[in-house]
C-alpha atoms as a PDB file:
ATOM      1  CA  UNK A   1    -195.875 -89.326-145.719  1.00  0.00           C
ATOM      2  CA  UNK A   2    -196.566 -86.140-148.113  1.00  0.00           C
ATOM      3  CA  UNK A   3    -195.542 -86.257-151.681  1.00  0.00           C
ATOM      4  CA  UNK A   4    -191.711 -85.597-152.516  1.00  0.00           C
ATOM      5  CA  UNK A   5    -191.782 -81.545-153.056  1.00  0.00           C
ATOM      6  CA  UNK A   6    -191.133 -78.020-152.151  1.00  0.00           C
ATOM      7  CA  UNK A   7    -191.563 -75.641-149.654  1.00  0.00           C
ATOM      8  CA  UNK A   8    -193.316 -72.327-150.769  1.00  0.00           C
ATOM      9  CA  UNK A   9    -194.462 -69.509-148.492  1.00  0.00           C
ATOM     10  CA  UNK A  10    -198.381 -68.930-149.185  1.00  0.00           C
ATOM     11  CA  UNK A  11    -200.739 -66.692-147.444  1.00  0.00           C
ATOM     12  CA  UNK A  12    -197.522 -66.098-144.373  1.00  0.00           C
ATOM     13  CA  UNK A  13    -197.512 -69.955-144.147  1.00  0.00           C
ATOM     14  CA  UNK A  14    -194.958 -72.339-145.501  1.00  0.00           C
ATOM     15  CA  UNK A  15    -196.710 -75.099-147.681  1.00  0.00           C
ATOM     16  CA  UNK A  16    -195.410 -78.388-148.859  1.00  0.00           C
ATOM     17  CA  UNK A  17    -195.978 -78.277-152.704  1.00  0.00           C
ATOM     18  CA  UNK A  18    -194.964 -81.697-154.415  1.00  0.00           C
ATOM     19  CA  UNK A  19    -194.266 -80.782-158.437  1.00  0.00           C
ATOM     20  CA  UNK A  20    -192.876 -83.159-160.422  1.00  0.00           C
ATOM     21  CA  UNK A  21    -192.847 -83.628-164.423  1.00  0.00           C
ATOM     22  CA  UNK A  22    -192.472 -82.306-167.859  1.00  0.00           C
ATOM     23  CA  UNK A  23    -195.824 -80.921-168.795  1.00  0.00           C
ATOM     24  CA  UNK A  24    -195.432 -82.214-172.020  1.00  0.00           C
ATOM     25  CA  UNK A  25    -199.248 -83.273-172.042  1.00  0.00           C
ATOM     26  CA  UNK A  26    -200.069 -80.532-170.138  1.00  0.00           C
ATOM     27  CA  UNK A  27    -200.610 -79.428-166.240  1.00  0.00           C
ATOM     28  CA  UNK A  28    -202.817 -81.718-163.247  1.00  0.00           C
ATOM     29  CA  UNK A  29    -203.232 -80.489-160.048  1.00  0.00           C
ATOM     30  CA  UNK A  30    -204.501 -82.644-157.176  1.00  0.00           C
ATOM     31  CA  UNK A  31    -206.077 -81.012-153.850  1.00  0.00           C
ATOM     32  CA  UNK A  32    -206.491 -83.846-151.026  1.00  0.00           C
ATOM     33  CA  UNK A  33    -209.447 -83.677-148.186  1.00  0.00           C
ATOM     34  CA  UNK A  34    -209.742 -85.339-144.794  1.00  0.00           C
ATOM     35  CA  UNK A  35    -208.373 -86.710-142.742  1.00  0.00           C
ATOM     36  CA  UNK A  36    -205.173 -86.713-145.895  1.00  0.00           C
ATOM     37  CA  UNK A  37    -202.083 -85.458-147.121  1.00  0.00           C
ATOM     38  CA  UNK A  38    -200.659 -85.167-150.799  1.00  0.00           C
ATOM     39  CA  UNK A  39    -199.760 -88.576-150.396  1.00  0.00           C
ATOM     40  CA  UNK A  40    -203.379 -89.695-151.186  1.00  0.00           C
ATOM     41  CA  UNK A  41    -202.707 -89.279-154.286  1.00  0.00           C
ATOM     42  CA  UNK A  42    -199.496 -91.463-154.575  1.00  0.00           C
ATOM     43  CA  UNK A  43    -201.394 -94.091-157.118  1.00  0.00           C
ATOM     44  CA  UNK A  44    -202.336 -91.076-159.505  1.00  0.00           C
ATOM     45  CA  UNK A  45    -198.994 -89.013-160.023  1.00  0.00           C
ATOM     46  CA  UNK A  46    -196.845 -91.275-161.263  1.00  0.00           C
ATOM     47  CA  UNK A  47    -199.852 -92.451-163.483  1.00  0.00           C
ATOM     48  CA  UNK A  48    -200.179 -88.737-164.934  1.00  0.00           C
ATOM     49  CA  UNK A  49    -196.622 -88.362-164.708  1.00  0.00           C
ATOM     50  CA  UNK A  50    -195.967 -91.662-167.317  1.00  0.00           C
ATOM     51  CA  UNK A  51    -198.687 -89.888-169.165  1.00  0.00           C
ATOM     52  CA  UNK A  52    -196.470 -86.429-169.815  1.00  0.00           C
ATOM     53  CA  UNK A  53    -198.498 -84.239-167.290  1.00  0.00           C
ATOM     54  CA  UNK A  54    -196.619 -82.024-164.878  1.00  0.00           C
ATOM     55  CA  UNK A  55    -198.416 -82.983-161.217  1.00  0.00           C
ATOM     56  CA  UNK A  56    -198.733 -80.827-158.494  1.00  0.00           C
ATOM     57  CA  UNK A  57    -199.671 -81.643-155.271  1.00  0.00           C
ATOM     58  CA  UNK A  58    -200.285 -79.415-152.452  1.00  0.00           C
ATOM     59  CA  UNK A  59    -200.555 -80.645-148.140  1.00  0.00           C
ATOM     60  CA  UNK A  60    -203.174 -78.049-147.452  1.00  0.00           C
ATOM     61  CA  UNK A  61    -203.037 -75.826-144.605  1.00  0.00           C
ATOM     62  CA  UNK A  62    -202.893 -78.377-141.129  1.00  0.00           C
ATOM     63  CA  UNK A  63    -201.705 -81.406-143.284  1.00  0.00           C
ATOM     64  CA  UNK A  64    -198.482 -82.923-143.769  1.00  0.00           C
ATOM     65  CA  UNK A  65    -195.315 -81.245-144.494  1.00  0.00           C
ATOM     66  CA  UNK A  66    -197.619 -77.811-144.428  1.00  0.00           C
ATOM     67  CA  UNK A  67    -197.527 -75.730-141.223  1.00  0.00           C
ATOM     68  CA  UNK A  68    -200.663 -76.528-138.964  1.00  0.00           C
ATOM     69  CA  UNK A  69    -201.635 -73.010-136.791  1.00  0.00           C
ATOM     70  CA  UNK A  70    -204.151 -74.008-134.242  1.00  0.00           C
ATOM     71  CA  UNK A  71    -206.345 -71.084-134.501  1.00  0.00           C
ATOM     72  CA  UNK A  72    -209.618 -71.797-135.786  1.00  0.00           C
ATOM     73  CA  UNK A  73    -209.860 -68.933-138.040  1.00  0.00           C
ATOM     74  CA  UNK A  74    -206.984 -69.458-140.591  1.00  0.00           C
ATOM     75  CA  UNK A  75    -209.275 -72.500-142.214  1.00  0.00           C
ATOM     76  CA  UNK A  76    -212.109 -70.945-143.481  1.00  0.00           C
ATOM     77  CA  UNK A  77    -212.829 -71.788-146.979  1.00  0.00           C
ATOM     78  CA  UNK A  78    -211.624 -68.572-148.507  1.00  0.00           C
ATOM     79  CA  UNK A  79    -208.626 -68.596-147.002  1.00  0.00           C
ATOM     80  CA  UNK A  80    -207.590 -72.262-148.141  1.00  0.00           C
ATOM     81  CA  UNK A  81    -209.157 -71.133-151.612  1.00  0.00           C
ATOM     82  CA  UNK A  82    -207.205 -68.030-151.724  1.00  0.00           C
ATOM     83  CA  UNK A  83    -204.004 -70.563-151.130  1.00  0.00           C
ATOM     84  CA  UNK A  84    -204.575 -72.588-154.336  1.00  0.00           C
ATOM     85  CA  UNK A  85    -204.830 -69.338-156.282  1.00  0.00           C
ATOM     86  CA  UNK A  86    -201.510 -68.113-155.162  1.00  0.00           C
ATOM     87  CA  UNK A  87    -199.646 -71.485-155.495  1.00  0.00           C
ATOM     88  CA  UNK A  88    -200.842 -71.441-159.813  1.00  0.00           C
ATOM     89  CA  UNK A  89    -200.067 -67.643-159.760  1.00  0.00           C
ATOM     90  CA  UNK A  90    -196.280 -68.771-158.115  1.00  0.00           C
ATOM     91  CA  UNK A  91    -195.962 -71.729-160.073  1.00  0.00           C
ATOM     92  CA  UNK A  92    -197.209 -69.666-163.395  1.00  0.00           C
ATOM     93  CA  UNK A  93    -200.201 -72.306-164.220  1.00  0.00           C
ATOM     94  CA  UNK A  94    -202.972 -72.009-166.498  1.00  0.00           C
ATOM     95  CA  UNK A  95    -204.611 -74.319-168.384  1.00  0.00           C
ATOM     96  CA  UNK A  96    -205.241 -76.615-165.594  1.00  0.00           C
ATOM     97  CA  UNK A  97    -206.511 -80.045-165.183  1.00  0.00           C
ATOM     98  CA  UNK A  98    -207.833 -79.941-161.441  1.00  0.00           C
ATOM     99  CA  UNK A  99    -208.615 -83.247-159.466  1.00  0.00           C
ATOM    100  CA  UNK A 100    -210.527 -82.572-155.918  1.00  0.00           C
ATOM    101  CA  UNK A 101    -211.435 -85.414-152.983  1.00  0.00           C
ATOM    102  CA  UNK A 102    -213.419 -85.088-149.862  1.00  0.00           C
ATOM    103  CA  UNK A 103    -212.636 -81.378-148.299  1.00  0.00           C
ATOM    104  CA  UNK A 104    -210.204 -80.822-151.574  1.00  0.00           C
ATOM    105  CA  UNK A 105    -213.283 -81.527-154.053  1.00  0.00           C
ATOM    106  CA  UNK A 106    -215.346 -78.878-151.725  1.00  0.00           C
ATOM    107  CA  UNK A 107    -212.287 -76.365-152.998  1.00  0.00           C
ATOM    108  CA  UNK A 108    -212.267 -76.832-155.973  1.00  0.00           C
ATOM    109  CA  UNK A 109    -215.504 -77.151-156.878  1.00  0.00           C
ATOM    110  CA  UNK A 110    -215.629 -73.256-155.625  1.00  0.00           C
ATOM    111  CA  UNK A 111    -212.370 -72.955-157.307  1.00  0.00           C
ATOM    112  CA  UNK A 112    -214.155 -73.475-161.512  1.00  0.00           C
ATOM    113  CA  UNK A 113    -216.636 -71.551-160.352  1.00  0.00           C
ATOM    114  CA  UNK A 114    -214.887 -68.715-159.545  1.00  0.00           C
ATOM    115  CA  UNK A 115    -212.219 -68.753-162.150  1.00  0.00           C
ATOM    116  CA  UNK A 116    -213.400 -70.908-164.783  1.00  0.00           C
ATOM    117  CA  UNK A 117    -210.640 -69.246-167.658  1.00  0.00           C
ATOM    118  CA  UNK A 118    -207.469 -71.353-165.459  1.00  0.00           C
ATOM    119  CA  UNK A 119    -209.233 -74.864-165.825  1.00  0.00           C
ATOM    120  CA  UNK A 120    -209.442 -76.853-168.691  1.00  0.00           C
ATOM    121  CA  UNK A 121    -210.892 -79.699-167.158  1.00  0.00           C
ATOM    122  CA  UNK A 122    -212.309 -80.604-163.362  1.00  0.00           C
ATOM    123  CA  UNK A 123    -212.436 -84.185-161.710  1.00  0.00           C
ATOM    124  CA  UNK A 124    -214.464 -85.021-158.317  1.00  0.00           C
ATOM    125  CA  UNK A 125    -214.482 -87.917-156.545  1.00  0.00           C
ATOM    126  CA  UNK A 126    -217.176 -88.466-154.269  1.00  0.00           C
ATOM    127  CA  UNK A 127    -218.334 -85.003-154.204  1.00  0.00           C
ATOM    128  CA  UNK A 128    -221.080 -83.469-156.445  1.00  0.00           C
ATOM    129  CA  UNK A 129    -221.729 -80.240-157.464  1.00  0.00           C
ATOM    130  CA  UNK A 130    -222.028 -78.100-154.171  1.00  0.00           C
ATOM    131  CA  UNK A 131    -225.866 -76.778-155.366  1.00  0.00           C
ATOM    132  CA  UNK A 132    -226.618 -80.533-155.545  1.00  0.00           C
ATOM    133  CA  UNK A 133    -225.569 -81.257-152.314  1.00  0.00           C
ATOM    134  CA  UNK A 134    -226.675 -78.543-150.514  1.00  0.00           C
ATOM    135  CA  UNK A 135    -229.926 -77.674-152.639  1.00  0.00           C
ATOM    136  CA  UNK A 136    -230.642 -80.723-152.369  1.00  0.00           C
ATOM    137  CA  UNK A 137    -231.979 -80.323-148.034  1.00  0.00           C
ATOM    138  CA  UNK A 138    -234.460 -77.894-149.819  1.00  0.00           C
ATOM    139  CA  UNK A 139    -235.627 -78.643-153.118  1.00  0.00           C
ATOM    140  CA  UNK A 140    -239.297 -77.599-153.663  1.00  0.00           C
ATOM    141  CA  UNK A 141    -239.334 -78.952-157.679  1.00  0.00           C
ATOM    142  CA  UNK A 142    -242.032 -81.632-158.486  1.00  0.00           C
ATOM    143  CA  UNK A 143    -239.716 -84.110-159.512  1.00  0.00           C
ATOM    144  CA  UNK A 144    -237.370 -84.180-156.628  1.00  0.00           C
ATOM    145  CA  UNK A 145    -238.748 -82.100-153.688  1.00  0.00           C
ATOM    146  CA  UNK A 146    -238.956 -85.020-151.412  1.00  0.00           C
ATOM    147  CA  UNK A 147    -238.995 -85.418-147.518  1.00  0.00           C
ATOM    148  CA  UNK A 148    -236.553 -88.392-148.526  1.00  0.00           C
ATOM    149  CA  UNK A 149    -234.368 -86.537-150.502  1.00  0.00           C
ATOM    150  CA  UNK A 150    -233.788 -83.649-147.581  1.00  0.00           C
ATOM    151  CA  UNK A 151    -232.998 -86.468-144.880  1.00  0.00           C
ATOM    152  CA  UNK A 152    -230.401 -88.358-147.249  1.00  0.00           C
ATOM    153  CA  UNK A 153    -228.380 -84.855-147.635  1.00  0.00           C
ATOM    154  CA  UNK A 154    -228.716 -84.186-144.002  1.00  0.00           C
ATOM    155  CA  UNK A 155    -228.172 -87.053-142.588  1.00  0.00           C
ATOM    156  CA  UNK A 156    -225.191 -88.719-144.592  1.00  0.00           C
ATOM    157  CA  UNK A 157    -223.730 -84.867-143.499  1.00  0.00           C
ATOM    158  CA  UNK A 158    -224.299 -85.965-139.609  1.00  0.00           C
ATOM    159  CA  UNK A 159    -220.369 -86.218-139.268  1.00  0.00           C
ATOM    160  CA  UNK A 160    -219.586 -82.580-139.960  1.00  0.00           C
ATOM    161  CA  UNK A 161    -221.874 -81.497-137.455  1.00  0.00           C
ATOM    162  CA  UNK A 162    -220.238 -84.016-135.107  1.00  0.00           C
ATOM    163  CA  UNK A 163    -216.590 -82.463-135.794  1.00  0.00           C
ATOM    164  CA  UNK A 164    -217.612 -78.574-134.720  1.00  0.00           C
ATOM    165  CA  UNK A 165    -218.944 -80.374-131.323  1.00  0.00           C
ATOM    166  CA  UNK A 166    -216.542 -79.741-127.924  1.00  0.00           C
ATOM    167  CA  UNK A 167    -214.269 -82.729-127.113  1.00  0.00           C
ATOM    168  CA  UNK A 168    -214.131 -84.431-130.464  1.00  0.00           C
ATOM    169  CA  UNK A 169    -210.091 -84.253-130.815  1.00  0.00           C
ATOM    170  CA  UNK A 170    -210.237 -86.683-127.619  1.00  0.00           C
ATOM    171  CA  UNK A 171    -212.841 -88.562-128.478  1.00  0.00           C
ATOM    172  CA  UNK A 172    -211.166 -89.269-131.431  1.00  0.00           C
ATOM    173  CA  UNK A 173    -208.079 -90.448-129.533  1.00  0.00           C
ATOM    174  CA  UNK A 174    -209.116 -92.000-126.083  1.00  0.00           C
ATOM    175  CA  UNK A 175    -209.673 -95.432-125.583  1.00  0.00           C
ATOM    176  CA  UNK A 176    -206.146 -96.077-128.325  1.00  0.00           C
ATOM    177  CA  UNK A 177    -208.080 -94.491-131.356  1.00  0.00           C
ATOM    178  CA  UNK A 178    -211.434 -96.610-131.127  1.00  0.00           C
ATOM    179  CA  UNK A 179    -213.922 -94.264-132.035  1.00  0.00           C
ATOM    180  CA  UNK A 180    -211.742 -93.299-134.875  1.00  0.00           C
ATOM    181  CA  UNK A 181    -210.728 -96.663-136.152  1.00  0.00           C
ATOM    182  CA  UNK A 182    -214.738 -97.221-136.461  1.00  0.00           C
ATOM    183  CA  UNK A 183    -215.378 -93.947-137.849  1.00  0.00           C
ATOM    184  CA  UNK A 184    -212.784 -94.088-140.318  1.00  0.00           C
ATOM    185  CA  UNK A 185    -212.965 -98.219-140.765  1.00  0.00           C
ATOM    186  CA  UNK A 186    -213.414 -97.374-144.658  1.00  0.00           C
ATOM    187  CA  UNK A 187    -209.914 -95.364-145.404  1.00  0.00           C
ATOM    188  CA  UNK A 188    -207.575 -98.509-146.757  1.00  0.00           C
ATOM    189  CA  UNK A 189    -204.699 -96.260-144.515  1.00  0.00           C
ATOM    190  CA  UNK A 190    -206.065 -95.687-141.241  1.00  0.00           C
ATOM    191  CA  UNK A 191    -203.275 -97.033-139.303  1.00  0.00           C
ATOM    192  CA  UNK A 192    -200.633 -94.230-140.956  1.00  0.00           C
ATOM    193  CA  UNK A 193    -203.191 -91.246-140.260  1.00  0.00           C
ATOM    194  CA  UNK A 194    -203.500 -92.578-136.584  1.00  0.00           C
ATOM    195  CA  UNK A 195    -199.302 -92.397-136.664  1.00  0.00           C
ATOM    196  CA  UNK A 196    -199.417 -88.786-138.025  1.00  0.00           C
ATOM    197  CA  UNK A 197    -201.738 -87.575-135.574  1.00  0.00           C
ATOM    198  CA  UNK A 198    -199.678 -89.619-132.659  1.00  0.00           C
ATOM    199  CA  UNK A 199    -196.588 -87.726-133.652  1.00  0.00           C
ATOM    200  CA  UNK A 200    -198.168 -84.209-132.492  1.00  0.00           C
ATOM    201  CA  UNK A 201    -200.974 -85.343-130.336  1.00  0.00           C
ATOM    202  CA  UNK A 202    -203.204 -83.126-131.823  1.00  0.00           C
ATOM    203  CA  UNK A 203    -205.963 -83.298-135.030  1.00  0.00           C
ATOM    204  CA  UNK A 204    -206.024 -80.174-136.763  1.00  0.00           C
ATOM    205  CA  UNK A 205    -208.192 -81.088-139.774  1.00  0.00           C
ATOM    206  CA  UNK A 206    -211.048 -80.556-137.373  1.00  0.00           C
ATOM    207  CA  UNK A 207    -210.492 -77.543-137.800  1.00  0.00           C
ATOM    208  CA  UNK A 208    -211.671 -77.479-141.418  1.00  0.00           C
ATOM    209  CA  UNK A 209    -215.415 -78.405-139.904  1.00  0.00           C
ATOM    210  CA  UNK A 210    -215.360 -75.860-137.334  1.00  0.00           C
ATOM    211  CA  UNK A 211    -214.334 -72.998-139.466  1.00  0.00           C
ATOM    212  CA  UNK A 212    -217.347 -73.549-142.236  1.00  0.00           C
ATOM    213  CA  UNK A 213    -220.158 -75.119-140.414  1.00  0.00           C
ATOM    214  CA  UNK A 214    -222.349 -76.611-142.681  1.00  0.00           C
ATOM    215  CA  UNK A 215    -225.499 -75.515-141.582  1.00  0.00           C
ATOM    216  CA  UNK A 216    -224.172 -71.962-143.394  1.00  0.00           C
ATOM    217  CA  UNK A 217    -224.101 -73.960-146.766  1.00  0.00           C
ATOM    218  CA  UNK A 218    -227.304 -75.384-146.228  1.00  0.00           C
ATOM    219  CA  UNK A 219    -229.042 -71.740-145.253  1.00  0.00           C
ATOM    220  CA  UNK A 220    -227.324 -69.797-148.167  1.00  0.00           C
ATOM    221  CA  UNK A 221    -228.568 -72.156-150.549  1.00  0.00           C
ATOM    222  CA  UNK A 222    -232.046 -71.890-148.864  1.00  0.00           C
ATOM    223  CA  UNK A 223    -231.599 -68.109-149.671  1.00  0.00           C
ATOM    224  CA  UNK A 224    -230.874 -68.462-152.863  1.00  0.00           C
ATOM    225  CA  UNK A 225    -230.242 -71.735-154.594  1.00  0.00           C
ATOM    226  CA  UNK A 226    -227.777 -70.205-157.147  1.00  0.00           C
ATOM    227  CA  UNK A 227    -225.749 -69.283-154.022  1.00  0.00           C
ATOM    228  CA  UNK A 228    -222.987 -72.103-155.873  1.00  0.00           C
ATOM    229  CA  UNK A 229    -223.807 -70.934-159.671  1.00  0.00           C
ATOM    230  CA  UNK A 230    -223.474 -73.281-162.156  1.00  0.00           C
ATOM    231  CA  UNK A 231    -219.834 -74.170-163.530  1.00  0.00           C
ATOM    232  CA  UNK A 232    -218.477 -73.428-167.169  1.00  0.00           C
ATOM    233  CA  UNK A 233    -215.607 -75.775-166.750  1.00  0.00           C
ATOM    234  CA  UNK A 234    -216.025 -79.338-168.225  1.00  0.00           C
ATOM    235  CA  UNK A 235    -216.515 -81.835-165.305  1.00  0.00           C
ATOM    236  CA  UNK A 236    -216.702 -85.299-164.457  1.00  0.00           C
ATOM    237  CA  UNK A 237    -217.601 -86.914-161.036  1.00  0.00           C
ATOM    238  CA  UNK A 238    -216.064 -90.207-159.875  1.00  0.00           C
ATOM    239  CA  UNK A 239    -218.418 -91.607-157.581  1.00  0.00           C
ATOM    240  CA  UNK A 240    -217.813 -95.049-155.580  1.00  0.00           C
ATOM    241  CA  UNK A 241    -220.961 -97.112-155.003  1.00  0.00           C
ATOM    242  CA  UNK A 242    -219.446 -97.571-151.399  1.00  0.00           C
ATOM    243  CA  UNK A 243    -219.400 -94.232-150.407  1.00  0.00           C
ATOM    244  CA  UNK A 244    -220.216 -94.297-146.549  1.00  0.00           C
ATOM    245  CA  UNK A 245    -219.676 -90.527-146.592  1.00  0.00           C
ATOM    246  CA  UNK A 246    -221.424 -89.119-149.814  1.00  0.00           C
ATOM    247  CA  UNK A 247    -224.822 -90.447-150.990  1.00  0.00           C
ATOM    248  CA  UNK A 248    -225.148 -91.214-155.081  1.00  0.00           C
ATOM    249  CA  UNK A 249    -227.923 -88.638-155.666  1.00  0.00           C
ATOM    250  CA  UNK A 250    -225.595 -85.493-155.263  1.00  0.00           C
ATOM    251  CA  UNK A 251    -223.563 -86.632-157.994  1.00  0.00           C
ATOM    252  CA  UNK A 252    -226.427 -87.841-160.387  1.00  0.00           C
ATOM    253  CA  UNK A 253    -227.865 -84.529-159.989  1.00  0.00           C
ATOM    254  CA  UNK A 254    -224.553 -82.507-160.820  1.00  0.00           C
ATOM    255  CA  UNK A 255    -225.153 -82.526-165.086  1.00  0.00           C
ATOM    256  CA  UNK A 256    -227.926 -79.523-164.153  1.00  0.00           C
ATOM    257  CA  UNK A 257    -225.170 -77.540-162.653  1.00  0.00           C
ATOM    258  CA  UNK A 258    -222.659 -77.428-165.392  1.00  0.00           C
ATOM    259  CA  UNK A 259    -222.963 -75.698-168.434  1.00  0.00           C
ATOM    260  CA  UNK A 260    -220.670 -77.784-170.732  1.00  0.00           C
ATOM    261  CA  UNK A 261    -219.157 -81.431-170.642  1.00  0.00           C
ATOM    262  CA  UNK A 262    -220.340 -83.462-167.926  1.00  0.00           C
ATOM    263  CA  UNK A 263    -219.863 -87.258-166.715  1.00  0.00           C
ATOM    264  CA  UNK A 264    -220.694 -88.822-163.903  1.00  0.00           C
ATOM    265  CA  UNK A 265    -218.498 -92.639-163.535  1.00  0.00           C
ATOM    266  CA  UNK A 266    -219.893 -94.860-160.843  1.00  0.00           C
ATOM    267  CA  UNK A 267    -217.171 -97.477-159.967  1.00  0.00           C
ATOM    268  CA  UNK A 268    -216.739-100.157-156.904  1.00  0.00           C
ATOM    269  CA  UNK A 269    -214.742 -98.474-153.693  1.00  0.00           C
ATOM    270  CA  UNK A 270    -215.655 -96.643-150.782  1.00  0.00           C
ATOM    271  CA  UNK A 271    -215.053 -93.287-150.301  1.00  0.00           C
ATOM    272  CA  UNK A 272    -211.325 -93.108-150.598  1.00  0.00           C
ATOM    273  CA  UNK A 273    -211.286 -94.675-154.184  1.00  0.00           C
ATOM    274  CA  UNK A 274    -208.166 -93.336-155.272  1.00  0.00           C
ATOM    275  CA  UNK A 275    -206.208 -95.615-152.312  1.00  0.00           C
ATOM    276  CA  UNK A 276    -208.840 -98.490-152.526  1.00  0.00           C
ATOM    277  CA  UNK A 277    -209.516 -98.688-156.434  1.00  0.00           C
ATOM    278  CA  UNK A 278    -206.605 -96.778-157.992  1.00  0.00           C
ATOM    279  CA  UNK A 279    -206.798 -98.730-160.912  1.00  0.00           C
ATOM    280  CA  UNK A 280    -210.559 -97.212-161.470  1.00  0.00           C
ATOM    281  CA  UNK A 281    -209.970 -93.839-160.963  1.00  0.00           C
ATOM    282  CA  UNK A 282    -206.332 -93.872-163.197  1.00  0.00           C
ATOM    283  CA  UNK A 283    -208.376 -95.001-166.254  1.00  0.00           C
ATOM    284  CA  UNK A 284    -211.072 -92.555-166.046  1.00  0.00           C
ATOM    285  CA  UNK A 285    -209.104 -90.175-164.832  1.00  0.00           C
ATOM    286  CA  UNK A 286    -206.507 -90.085-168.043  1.00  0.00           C
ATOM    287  CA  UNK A 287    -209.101 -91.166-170.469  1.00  0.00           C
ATOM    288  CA  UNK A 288    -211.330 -87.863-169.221  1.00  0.00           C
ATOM    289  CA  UNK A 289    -208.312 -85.201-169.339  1.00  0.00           C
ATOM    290  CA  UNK A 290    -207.374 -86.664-172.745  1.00  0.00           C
ATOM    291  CA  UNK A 291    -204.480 -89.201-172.559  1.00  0.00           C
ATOM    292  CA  UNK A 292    -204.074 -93.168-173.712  1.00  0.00           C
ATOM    293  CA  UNK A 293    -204.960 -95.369-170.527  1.00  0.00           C
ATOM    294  CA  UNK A 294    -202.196 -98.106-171.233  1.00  0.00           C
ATOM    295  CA  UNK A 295    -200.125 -97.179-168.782  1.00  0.00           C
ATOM    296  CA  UNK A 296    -202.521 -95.661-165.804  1.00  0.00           C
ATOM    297  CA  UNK A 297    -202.259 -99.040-163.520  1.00  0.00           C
ATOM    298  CA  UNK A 298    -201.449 -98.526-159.625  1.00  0.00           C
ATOM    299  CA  UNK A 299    -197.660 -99.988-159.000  1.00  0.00           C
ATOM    300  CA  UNK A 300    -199.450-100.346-155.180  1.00  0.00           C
ATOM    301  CA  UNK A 301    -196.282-102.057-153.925  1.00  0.00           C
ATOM    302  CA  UNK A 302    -194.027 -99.444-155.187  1.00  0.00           C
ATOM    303  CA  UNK A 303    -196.242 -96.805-153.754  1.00  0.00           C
END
């Protein structure tokens, strides 16, 4: 269930915005990825919110409370990208602490880089910088340009490949959800994703994957590995040593890509760490955008 919010019309489509608190401390914006809503992030906002930040929280375009079109077209990265812009020029943001996950991190990662002056500071979990991960299939230097190296990026990526392929909303469904209760045996909330997509019979984050196939990522970065340019904005990367979706390298590699401030945390949790290790993520999290950490812990039964 998405985050307590708003409804604001954004690129013709009404989005579910969730923004709550003073701002006292200044502004945090969270962008979910698959197969979420807002409501991923229901350990971190009250977290920031105890710590004086004002939160917002958007359901991206096919999630939640946000309309879901069907046509293909109206997810392509831009367009989602283009979305976040207008929601900070509507809501009057700058200054911006921005927190990415999964197919949100993959936003905003292109979001410092393409208008570093509205981010103070940028938080990833999982996902590296998108050179790293994508460079990373081709990468001729001495020190890293290993066979090894390619088939770890390509083959941890199988599953997007997988999503663009012809019958994978059924697949995903048949059988009472048993290919996707494997698949997705990592996320700690499986069971209320499965209830979501029950109530309209239909998954439209697939979508996401068959609007930006990957292999386009992985052949403009052959082209010209600077196709992702380095980032200006300081950034940290939360990586979970049980990431069955992400492999450690593209985050250990991301310091090269950013020209200022840069951490990489590895803590315990799979790949939805902010549901399965809240705790982790809170700490870091407030610690990195500037705030005391005494009062970051999950209430998980409240939530």
């Amino acid at each position: 269930m998405s985050l307590p919010g708003k409804t604001m019309k954004i690129g013709g489509w009404n989005y579910h915005v969730s923004d709550q608190g003073s701002g006292d401390k200044g502004v945090v914006m969270l962008v979910h990825g698959m197969p979420d809503d807002g409501s991923c992030w229901k350990y971190q906002a009250p977290a920031l919110l105890n710590a004086g930040y004002r939160v917002i929280v958007p359901d991206t375009l096919g999630y939640g409370l946000t309309d879901r079109p069907v046509e293909v077209e109206h997810y392509k990265v831009e367009n989602i990208i283009g979305h976040m812009f207008e929601i900070i020029e509507e809501l009057g943001l700058k200054d911006i602490n921005l927190v990415g996950h999964d197919w949100g991190s993959a936003i905003t990662w292109a979001m410092v880089m393409e208008k570093p002056e509205l981010f103070r500071k940028f938080c990833s979990l999982s996902v590296g910088h998108l050179g790293c991960v994508f460079g990373q299939a081709h990468d001729m230097t001495q020190e890293r340009g290993t066979p090894e190296r390619m088939l770890e990026s390509v083959k941890t990526n199988w599953f997007t490949f997988h999503h663009t392929q012809a019958g994978m909303e059924e697949l995903y469904m048949t059988n009472d959800f048993r290919y996707f209760d494997l698949f997705f045996c990592s996320h700690p909330e499986k069971e209320e994703v499965k209830r979501l997509i029950k109530q309209t019979g239909r998954i439209e984050w697939l979508n996401y994957d068959i609007a930006n196939p990957m292999v386009m990522d992985y052949l403009a970065t052959a082209k010209d590995p600077n196709f992702y340019p380095n980032t200006v904005v300081p950034t940290m990367v939360i990586y979970p040593e049980q990431d069955m979706f992400l492999w450690p390298t593209q985050a250990i590699d991301t310091p090269s890509r950013v020209d200022a401030e840069c951490r990489i945390e590895f803590i315990q949790g799979g790949h939805w760490s902010m549901l399965d290790h809240p705790d982790d993520v809170n700490v870091r999290m407030l610690e990195w955008f500037g705030s005391e950490s005494y009062d970051v812990r999950a209430n998980v039964k409240e939530a």
